[in-house]
Protein backbone atom coordinates (compact mmCIF):
# COMPACT_ATOMS: atom_id res chain seq x y z
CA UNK A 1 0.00 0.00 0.00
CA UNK A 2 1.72 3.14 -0.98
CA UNK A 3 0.83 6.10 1.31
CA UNK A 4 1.99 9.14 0.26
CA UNK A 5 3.35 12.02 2.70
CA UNK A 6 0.50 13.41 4.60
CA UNK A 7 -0.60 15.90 7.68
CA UNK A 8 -1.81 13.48 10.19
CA UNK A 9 -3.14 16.29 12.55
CA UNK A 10 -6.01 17.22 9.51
CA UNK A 11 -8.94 14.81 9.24
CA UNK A 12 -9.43 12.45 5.91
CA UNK A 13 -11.66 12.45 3.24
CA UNK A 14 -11.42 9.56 0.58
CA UNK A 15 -12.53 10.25 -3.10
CA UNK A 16 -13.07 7.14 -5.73
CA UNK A 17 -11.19 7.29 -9.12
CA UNK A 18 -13.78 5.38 -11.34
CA UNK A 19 -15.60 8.85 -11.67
CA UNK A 20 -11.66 10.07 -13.43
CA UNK A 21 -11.13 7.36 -15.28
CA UNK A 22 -14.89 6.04 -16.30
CA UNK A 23 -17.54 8.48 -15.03
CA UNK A 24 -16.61 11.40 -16.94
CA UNK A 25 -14.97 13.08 -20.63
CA UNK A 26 -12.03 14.74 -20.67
CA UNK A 27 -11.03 17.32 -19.53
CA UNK A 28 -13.94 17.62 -16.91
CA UNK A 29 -12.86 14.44 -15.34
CA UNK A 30 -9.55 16.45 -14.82
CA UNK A 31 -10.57 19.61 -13.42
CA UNK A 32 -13.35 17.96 -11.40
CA UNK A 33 -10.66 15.90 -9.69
CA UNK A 34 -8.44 18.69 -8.72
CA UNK A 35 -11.59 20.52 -7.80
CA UNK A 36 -12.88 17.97 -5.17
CA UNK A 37 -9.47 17.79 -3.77
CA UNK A 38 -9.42 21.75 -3.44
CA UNK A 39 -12.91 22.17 -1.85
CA UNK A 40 -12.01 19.24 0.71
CA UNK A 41 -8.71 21.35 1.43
CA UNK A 42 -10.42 24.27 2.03
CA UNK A 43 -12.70 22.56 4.69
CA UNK A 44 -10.06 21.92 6.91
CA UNK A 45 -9.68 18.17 5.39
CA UNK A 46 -7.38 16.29 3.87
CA UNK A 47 -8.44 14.68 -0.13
CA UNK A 48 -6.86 11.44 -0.76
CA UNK A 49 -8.20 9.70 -3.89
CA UNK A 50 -7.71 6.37 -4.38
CA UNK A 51 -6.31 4.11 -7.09
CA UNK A 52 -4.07 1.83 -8.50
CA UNK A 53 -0.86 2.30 -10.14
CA UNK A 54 1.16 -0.52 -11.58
CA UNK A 55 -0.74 -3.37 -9.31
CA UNK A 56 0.27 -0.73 -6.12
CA UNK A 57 -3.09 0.17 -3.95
CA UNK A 58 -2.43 3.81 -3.67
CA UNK A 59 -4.42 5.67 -0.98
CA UNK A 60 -2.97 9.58 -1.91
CA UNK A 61 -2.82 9.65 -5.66
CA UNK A 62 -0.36 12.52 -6.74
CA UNK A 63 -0.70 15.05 -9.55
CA UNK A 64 1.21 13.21 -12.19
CA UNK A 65 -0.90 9.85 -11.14
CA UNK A 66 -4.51 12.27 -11.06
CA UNK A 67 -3.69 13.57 -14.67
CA UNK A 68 -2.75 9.44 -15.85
CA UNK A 69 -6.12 8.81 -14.61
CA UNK A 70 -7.96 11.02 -16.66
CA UNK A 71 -5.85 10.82 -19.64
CA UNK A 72 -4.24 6.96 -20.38
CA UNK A 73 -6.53 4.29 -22.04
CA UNK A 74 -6.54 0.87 -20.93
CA UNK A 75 -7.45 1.92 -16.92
CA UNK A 76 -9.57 -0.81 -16.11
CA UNK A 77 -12.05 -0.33 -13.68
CA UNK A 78 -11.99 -2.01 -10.32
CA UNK A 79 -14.02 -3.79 -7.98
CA UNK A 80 -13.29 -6.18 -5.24
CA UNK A 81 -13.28 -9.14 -7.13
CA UNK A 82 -10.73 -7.32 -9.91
CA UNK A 83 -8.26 -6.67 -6.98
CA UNK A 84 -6.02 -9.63 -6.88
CA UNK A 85 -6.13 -9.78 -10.28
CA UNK A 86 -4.87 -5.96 -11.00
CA UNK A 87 -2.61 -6.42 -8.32
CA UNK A 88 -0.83 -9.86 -9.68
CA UNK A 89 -0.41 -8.12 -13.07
CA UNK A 90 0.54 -4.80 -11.99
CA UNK A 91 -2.03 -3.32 -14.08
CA UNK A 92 -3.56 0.22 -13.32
CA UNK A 93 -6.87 0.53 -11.78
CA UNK A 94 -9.30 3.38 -11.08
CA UNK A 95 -11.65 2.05 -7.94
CA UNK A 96 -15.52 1.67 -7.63
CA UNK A 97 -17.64 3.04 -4.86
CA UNK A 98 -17.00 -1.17 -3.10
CA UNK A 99 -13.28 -0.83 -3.82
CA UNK A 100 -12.37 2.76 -2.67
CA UNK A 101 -14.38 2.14 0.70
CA UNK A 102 -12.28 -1.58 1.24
CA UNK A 103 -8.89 0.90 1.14
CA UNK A 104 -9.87 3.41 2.99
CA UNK A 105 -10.69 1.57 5.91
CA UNK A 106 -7.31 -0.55 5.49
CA UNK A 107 -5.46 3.50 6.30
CA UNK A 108 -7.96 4.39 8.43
CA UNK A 109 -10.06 6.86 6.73
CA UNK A 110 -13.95 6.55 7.68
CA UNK A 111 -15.78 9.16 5.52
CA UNK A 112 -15.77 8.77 1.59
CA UNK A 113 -17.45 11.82 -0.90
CA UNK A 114 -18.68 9.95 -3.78
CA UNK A 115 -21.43 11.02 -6.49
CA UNK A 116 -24.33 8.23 -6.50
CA UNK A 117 -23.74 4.74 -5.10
CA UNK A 118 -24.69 1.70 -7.29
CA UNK A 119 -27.39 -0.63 -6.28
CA UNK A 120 -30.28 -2.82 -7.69
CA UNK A 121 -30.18 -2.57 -11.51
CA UNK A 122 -33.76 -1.85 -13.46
CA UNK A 123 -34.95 -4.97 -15.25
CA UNK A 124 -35.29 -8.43 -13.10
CA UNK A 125 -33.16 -7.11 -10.30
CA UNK A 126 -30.22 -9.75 -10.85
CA UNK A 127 -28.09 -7.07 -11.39
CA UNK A 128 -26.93 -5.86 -8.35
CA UNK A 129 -23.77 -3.63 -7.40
CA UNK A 130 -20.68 -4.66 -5.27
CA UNK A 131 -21.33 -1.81 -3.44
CA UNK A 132 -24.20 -2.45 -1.46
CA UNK A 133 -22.18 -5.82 -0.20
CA UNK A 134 -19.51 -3.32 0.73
CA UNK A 135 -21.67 -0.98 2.35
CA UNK A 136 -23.46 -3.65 4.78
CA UNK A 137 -19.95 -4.82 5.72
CA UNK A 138 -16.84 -1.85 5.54
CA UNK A 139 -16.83 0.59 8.26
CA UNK A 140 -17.20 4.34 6.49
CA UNK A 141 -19.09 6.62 5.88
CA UNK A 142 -20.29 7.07 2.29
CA UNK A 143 -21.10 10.76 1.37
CA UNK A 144 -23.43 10.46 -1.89
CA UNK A 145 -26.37 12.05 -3.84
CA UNK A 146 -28.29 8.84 -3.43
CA UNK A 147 -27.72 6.03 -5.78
CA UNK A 148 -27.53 6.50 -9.60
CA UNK A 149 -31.20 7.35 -10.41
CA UNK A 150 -30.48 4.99 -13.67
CA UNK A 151 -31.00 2.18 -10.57
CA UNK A 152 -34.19 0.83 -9.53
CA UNK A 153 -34.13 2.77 -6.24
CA UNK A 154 -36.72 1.11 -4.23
CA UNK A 155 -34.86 -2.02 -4.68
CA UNK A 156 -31.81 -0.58 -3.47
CA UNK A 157 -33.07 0.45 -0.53
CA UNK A 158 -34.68 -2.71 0.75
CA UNK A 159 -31.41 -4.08 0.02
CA UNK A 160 -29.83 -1.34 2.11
CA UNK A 161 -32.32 -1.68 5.18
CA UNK A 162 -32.06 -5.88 4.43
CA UNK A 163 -28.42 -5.65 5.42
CA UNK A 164 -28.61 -3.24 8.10
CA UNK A 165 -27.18 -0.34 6.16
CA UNK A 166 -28.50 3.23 7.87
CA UNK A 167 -29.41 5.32 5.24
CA UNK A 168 -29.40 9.12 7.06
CA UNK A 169 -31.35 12.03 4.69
CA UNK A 170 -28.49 15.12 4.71
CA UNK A 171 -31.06 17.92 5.55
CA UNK A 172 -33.66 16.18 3.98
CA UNK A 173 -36.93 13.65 4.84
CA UNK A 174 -36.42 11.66 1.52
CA UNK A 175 -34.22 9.34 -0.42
CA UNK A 176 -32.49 11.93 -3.46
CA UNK A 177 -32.81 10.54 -6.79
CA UNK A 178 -28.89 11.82 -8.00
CA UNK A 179 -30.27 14.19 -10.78
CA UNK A 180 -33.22 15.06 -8.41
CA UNK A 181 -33.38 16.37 -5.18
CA UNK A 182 -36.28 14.00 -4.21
CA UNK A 183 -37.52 10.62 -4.94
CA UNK A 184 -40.88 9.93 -2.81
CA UNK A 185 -38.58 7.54 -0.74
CA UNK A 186 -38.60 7.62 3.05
CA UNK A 187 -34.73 8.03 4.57
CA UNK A 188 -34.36 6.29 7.94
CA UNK A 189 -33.54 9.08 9.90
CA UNK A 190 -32.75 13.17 8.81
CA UNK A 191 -29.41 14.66 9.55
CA UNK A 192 -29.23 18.72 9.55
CA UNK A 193 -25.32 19.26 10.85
CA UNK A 194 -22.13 17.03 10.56
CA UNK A 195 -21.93 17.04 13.82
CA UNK A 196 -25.37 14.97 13.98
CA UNK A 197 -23.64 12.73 11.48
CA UNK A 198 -20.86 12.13 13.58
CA UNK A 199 -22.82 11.13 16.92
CA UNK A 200 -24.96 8.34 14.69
CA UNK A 201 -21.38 7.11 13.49
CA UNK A 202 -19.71 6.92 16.55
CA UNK A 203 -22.67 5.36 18.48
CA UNK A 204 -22.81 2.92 15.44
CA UNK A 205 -19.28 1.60 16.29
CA UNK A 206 -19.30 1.95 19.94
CA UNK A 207 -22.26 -0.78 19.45
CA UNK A 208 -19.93 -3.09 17.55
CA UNK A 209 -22.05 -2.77 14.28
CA UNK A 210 -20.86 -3.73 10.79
CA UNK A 211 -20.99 -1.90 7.96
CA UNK A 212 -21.10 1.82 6.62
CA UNK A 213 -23.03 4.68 6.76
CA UNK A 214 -25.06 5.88 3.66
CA UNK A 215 -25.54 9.82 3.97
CA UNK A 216 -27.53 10.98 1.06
CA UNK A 217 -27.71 14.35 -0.13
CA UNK A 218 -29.39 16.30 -2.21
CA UNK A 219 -27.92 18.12 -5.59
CA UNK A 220 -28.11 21.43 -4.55
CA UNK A 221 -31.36 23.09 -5.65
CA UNK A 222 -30.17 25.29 -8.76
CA UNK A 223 -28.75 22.23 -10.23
CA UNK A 224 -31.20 19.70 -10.09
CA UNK A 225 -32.98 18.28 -12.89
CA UNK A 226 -36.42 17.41 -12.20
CA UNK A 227 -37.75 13.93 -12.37
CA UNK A 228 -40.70 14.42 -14.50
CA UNK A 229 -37.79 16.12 -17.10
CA UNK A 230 -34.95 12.85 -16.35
CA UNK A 231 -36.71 10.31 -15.99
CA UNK A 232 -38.28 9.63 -19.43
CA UNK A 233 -34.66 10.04 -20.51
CA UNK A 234 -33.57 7.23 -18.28
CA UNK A 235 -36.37 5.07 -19.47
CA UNK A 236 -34.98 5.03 -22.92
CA UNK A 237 -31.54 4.85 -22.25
CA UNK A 238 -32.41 1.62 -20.48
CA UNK A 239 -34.13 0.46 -23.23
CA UNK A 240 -31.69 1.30 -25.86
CA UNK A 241 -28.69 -0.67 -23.31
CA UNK A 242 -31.46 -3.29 -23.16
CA UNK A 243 -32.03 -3.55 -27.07
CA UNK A 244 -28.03 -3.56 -27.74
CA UNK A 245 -27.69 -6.67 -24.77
CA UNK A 246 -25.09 -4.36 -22.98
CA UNK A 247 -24.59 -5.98 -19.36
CA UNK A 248 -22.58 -6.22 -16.43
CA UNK A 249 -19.58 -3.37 -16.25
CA UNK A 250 -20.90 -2.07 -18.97
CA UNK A 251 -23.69 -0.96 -18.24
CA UNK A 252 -23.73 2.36 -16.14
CA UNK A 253 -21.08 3.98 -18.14
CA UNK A 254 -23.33 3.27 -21.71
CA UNK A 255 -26.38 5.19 -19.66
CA UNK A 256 -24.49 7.67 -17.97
CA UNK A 257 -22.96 8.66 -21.56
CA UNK A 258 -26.51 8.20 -22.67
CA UNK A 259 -28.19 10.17 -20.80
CA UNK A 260 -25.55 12.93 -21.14
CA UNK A 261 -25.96 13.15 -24.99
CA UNK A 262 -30.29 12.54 -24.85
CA UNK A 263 -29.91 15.89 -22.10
CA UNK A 264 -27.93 18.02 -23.95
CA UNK A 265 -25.01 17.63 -21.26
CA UNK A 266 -27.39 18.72 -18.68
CA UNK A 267 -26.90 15.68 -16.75
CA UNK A 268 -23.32 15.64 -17.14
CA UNK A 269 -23.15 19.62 -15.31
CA UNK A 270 -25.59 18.47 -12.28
CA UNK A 271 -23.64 15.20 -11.97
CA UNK A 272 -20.07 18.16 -10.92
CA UNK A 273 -22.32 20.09 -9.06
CA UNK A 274 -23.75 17.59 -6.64
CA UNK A 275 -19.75 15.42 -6.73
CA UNK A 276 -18.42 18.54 -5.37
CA UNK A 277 -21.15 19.51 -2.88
CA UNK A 278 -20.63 15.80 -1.67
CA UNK A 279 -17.32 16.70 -1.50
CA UNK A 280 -17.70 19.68 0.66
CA UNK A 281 -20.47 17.81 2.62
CA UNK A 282 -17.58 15.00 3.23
CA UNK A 283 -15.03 17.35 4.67
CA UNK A 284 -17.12 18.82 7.14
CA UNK A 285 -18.18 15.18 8.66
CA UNK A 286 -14.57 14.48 8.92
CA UNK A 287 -13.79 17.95 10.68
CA UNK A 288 -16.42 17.37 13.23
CA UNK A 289 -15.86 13.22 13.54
CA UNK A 290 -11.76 14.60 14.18
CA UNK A 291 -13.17 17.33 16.84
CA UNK A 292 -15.46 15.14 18.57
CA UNK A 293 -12.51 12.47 19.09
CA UNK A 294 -10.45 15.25 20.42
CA UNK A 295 -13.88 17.01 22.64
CA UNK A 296 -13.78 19.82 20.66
CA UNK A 297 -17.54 19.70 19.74
């Protein structure tokens, strides 16, 4: 595990490279990257995005490395199960939501700013991401806009509560829907201040639980797309991955593309706006988890 120099007195925040490498065109994927990392350092936090270089976990990924991310070909995308197998070949890997939790935890970071989780694909539900699984059984906190409103959401969440995942509403009553601030879904329990965050999460592991911590929130309001506008545009990008047999991997990068080109890029400008409000949202549960441990509260 390569670690690179850090300041050990400033709190953590993890940030996924799949989004660099996959998620996103250049040169957004770029300048998003550096962005999240500068809105986390201006919280008081440390960023420290995660991937893999040459079959080395790295938990710190440096300019040069961010910039290889965006730019080389050939990055393959990385969930648990691709780990030993990157890692034998020394191949380079840009980490899922599942994968960039695992590594945190092994340093010791506990909150992670992601965009949307993955969950229980539309269709017969056998498609299900290796991030719930990772959710109901690595200890961080996972700082998203909800899960990919490409997903069947009420699925995912009856996965979620299945496997005793928390899912806590970030100033809000209901389950966001990624593009849209709302989905008609009930969250277990409403959050309003890190700090409130911080006292579910430490009561979670004084109690010996398993697992993460899902905090969803909301795209902020100026960016949001509404669902009656997105959602028809999901529906047929499903249908067109559906009619062309595209599966697995695949998938969520064909309808994230998809819906991108069907919205005019709209989707692609509210997916940066809510990654780096997550972001901010992120540093700000670390601050208070890192004042809390030292009574400053």
């Amino acid at each position: 595990m390569n670690q690179p120099m850090q300041n050990r007195a400033l709190p953590q925040v993890a940030l996924e490279s799949t989004v660099i490498a996959h998620g996103l065109p250049y040169p957004h994927n770029l300048a998003l990257a550096q962005e999240m990392e500068r809105i986390i350092s201006a919280e008081g936090a440390e960023p420290r995005t995660i991937g893999v270089i040459a079959g080395e976990l790295v938990a710190g990924l440096n300019a040069d490395q961010l910039r290889h991310m965006a730019t080389a070909t050939g990055i393959r995308k990385v969930s648990r199960r691709d780990l030993p197998l990157v890692v034998a070949h020394k191949l380079d890997g840009a980490t899922t939501v599942a994968t960039t939790m695992w590594i945190a935890q092994r340093v010791g970071i506990e909150v992670f700013a992601t965009g949307g989780i993955g969950g229980v694909h539309r269709g017969d539900g056998a498609d299900i991401s290796a991030d719930l699984q990772e959710l109901a059984q690595t200890p961080v906190i996972v700082v998203c806009a909800g899960a990919k409103a490409i997903l069947n959401l009420p699925a995912t969440l009856e996965y979620l509560e299945t496997y005793g995942v928390t899912v806590v509403g970030y100033g809000v009553d209901e389950f966001p829907a990624f593009y849209s601030r709302t989905s008609g879904l009930p969250v277990d329990v409403r959050c309003d201040t890190p700090e409130e965050v911080a006292t579910i999460w430490r009561a979670k592991r004084a109690l010996g639980l398993p697992g993460g911590l899902l905090l969803a929130v909301p795209v902020p309001a100026g960016d949001e797309i509404p669902a009656r506008v997105i959602e028809p545009l999901i529906a047929q990008a499903v249908a067109e991955a559906e009619a062309r047999r595209i599966r697995s991997a695949e998938v969520t990068p064909f309808l994230l593309t998809r819906l991108s080109e069907l919205s005019g890029e709209q989707s692609l400008r509210v997916n940066l706006a809510l990654l780096k409000n997550n972001a901010s949202v992120a540093a700000k549960i670390a601050v208070a988890l890192a004042g809390e441990r030292s009574g400053v509260v």
